[in-house]
N, C-alpha and C. Protein backbone atom coordinates (compact mmCIF):
# COMPACT_ATOMS: atom_id res chain seq x y z
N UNK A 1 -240.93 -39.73 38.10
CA UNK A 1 -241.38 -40.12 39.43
C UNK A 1 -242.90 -40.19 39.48
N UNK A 2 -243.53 -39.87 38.60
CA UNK A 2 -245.08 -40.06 38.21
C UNK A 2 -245.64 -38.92 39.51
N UNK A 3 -245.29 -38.08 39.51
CA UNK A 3 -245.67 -37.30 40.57
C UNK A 3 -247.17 -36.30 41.00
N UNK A 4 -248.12 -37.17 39.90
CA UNK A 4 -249.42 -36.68 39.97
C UNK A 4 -250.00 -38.06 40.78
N UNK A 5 -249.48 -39.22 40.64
CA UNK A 5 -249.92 -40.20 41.18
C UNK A 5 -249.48 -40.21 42.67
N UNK A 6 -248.03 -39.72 42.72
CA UNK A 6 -247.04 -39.83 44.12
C UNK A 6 -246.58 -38.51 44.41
N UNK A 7 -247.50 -37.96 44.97
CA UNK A 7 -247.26 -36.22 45.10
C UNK A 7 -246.60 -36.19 46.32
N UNK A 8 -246.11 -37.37 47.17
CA UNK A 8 -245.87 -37.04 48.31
C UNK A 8 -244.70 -38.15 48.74
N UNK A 9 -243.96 -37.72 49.54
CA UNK A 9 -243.03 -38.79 50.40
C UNK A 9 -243.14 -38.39 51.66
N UNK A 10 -242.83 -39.62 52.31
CA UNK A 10 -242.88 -39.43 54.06
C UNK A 10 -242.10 -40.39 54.44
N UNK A 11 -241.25 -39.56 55.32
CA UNK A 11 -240.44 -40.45 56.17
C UNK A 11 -240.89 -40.22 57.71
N UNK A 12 -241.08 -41.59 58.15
CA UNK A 12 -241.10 -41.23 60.00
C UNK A 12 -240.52 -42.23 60.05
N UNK A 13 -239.88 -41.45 61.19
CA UNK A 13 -238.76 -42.14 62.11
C UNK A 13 -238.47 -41.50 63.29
N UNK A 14 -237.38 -41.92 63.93
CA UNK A 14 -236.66 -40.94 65.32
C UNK A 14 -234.96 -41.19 64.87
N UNK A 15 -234.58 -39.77 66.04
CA UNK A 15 -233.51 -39.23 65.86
C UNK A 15 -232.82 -40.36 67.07
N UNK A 16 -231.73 -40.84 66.52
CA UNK A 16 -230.73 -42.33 67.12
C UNK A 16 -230.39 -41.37 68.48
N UNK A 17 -229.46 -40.58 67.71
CA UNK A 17 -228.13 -39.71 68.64
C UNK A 17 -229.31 -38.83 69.91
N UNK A 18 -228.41 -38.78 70.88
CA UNK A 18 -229.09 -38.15 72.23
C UNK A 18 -229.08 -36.50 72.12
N UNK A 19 -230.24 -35.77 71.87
CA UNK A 19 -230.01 -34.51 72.20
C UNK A 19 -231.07 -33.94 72.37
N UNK A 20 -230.98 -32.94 73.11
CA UNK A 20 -231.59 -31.83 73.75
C UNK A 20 -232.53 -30.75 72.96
N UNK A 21 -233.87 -31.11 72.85
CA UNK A 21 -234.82 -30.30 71.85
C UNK A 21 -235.03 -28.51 72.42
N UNK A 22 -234.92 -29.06 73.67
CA UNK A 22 -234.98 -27.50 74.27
C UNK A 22 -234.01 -26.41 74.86
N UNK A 23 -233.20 -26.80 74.49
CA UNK A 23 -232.03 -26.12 74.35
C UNK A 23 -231.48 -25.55 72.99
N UNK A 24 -231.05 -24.48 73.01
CA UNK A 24 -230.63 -23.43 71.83
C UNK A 24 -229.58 -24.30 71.40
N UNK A 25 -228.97 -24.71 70.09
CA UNK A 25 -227.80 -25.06 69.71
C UNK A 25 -227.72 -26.00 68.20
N UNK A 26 -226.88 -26.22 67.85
CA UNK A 26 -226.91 -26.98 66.28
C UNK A 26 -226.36 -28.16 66.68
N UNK A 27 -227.05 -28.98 66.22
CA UNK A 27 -226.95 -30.89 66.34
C UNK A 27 -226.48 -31.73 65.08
N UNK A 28 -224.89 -32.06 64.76
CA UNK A 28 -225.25 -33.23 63.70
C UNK A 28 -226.09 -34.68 63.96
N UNK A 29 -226.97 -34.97 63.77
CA UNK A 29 -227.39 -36.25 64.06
C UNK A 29 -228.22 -37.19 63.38
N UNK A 30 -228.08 -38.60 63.69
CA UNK A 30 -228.46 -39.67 62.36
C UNK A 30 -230.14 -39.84 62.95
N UNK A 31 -230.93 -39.70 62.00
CA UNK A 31 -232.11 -40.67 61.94
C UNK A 31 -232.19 -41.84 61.72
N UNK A 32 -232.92 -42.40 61.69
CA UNK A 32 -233.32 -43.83 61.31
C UNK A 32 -234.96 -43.99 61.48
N UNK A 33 -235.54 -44.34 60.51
CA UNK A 33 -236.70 -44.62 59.96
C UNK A 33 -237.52 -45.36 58.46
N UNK A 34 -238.39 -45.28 58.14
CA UNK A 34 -239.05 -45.73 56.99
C UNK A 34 -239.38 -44.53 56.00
N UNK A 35 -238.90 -44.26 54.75
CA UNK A 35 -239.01 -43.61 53.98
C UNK A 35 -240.10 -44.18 52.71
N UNK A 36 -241.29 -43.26 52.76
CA UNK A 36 -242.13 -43.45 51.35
C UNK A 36 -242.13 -43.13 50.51
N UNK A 37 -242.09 -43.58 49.12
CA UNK A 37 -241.49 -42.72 47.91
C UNK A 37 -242.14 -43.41 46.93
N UNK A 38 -242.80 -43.08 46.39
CA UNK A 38 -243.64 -44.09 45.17
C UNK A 38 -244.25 -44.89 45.83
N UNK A 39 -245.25 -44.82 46.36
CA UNK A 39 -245.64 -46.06 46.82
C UNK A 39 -245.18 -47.31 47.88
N UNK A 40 -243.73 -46.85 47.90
CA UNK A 40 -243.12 -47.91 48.66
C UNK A 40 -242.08 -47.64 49.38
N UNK A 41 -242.08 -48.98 50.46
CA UNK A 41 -241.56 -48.14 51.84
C UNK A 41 -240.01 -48.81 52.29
N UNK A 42 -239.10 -48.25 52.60
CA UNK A 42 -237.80 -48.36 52.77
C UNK A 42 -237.29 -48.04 54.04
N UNK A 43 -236.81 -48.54 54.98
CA UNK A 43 -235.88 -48.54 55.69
C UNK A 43 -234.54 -47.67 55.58
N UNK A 44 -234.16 -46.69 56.46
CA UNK A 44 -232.98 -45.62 56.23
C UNK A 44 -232.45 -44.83 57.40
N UNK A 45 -231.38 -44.68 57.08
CA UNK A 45 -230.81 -44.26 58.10
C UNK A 45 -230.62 -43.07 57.31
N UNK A 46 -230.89 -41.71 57.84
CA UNK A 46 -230.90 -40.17 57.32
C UNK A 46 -229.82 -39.26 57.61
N UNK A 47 -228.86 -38.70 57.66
CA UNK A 47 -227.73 -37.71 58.26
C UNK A 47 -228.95 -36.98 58.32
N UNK A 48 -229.05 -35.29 59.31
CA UNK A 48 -229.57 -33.98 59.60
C UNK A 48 -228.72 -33.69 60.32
N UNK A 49 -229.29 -32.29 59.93
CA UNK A 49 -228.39 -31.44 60.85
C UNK A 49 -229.78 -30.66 61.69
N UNK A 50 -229.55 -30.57 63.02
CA UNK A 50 -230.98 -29.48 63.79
C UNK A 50 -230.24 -28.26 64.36
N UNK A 51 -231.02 -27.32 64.28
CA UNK A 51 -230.63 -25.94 64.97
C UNK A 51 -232.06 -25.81 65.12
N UNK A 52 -231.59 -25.50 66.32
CA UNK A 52 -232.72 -25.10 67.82
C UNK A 52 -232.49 -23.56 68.09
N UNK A 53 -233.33 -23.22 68.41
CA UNK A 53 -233.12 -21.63 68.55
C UNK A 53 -234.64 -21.04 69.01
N UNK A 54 -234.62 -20.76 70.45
CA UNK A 54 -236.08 -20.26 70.95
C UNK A 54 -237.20 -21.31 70.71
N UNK A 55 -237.14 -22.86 70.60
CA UNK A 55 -238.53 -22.91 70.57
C UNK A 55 -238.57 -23.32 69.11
N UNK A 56 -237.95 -22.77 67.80
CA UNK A 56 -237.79 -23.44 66.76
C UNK A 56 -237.01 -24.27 66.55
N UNK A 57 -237.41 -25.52 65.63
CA UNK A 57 -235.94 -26.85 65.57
C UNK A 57 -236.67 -26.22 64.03
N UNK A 58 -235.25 -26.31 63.12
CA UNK A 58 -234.94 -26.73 61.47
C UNK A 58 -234.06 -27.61 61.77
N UNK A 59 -234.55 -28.50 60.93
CA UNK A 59 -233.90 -29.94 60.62
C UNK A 59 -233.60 -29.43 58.45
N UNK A 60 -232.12 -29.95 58.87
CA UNK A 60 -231.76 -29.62 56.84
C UNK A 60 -230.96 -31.21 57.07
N UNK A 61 -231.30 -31.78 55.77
CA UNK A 61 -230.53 -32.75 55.24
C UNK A 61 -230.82 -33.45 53.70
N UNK A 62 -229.66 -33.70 53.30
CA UNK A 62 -229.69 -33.94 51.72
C UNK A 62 -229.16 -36.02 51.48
N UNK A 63 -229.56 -36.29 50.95
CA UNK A 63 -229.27 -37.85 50.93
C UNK A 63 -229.64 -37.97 49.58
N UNK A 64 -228.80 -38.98 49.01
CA UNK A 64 -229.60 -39.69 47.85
C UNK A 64 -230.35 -41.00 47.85
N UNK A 65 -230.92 -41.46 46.58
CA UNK A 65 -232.29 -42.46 46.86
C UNK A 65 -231.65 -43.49 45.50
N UNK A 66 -231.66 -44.51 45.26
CA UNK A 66 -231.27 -45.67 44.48
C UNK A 66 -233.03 -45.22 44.16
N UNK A 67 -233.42 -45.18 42.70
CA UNK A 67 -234.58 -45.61 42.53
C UNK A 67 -235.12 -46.66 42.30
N UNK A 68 -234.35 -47.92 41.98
CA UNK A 68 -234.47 -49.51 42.39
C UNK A 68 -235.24 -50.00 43.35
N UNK A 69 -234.89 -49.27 44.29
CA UNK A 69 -235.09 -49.30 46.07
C UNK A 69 -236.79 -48.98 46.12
N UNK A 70 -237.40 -47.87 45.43
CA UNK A 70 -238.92 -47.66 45.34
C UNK A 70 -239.51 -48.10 44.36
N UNK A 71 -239.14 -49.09 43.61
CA UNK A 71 -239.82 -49.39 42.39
C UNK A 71 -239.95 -48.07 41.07
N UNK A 72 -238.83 -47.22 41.06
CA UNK A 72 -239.09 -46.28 40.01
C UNK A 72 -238.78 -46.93 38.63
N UNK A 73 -239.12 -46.67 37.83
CA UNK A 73 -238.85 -47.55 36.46
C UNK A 73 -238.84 -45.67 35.86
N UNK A 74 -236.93 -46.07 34.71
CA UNK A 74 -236.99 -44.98 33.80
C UNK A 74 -237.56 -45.87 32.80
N UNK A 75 -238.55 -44.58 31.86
CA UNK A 75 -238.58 -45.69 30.52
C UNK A 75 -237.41 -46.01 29.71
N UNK A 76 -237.20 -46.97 28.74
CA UNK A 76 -235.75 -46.84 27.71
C UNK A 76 -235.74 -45.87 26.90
N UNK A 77 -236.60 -44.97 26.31
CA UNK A 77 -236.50 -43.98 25.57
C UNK A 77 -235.36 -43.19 26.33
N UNK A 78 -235.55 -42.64 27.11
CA UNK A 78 -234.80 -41.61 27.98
C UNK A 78 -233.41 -42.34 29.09
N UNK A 79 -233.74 -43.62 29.17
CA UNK A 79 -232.47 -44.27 29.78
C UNK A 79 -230.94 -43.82 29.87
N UNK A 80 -231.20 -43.42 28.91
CA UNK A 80 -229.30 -42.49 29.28
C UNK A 80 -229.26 -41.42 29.64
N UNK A 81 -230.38 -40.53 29.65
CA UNK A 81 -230.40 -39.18 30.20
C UNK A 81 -231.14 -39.17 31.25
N UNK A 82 -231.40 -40.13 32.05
CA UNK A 82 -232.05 -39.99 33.42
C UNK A 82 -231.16 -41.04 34.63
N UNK A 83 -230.50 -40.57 35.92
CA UNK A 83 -229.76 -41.12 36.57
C UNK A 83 -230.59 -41.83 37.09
N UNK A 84 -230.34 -42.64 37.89
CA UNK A 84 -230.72 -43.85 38.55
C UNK A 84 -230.56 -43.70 39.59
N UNK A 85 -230.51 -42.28 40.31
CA UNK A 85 -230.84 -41.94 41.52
C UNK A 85 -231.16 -40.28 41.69
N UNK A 86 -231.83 -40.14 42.88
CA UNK A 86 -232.18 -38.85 42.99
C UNK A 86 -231.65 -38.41 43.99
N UNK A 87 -231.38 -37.06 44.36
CA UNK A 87 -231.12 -36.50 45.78
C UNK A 87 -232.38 -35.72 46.91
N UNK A 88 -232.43 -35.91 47.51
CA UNK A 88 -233.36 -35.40 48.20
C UNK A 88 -233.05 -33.88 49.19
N UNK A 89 -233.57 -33.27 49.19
CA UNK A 89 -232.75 -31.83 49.79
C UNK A 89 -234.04 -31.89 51.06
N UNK A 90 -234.02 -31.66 51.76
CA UNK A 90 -234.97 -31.37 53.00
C UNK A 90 -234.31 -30.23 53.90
N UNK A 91 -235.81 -28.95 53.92
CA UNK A 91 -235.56 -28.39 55.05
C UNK A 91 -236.86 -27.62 55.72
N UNK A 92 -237.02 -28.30 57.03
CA UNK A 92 -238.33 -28.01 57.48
C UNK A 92 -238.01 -27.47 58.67
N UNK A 93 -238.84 -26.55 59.11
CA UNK A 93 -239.20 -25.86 60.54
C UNK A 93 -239.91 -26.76 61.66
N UNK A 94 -240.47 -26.78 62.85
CA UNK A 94 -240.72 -27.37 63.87
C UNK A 94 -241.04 -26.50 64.82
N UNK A 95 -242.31 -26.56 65.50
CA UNK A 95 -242.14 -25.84 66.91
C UNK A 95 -242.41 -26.93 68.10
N UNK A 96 -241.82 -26.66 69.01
CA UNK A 96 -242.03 -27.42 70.12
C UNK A 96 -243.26 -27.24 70.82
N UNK A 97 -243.91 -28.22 71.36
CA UNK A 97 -245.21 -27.91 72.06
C UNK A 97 -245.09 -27.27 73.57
N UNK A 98 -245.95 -27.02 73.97
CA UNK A 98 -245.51 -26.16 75.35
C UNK A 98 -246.06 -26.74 76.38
């Protein structure tokens, strides 16, 4: 993933499904946004899951990535021992502003 060059991914987007940030409770719900990954930017729709609790949102969600899709190139040396996609695990904290 050349990850001294691409130390970073970013996805922004917003959450589709209707729910309630300030309220205590666990949310399945789809994102949809632009994902950056190498350099390049993709269109996606995300599964998460949110749990709200006092004022904190964690958002966890796992998806996989076609590396086609960002321009990743395996070299052929290693071509059979490297998949052609990755998974992404995400889990971040949030506080709500007041």
């Amino acid at each position: 993933m050349e990850t001294e060059k691409f130390p970073k991914g970013i996805f922004k987007g917003s959450i589709i499904d209707k729910v309630d940030l300030k309220k205590n409770g666990f949310y399945k719900v789809m994102t949809e946004g632009k994902l950056l990954l190498h350099g390049v930017e993709k269109s996606r729709k995300i599964p998460c899951e949110i749990t709200v609790r006092d004022g904190v949102i964690t958002v966890k969600s796992n998806f996989k990535v076609q590396l086609v899709d960002h321009k990743i190139k395996i070299p052929t040396v290693v071509r059979q021992k490297i998949s052609e996609s990755i998974f992404i695990d995400l889990n971040s904290n949030f506080v709500l502003k007041k």
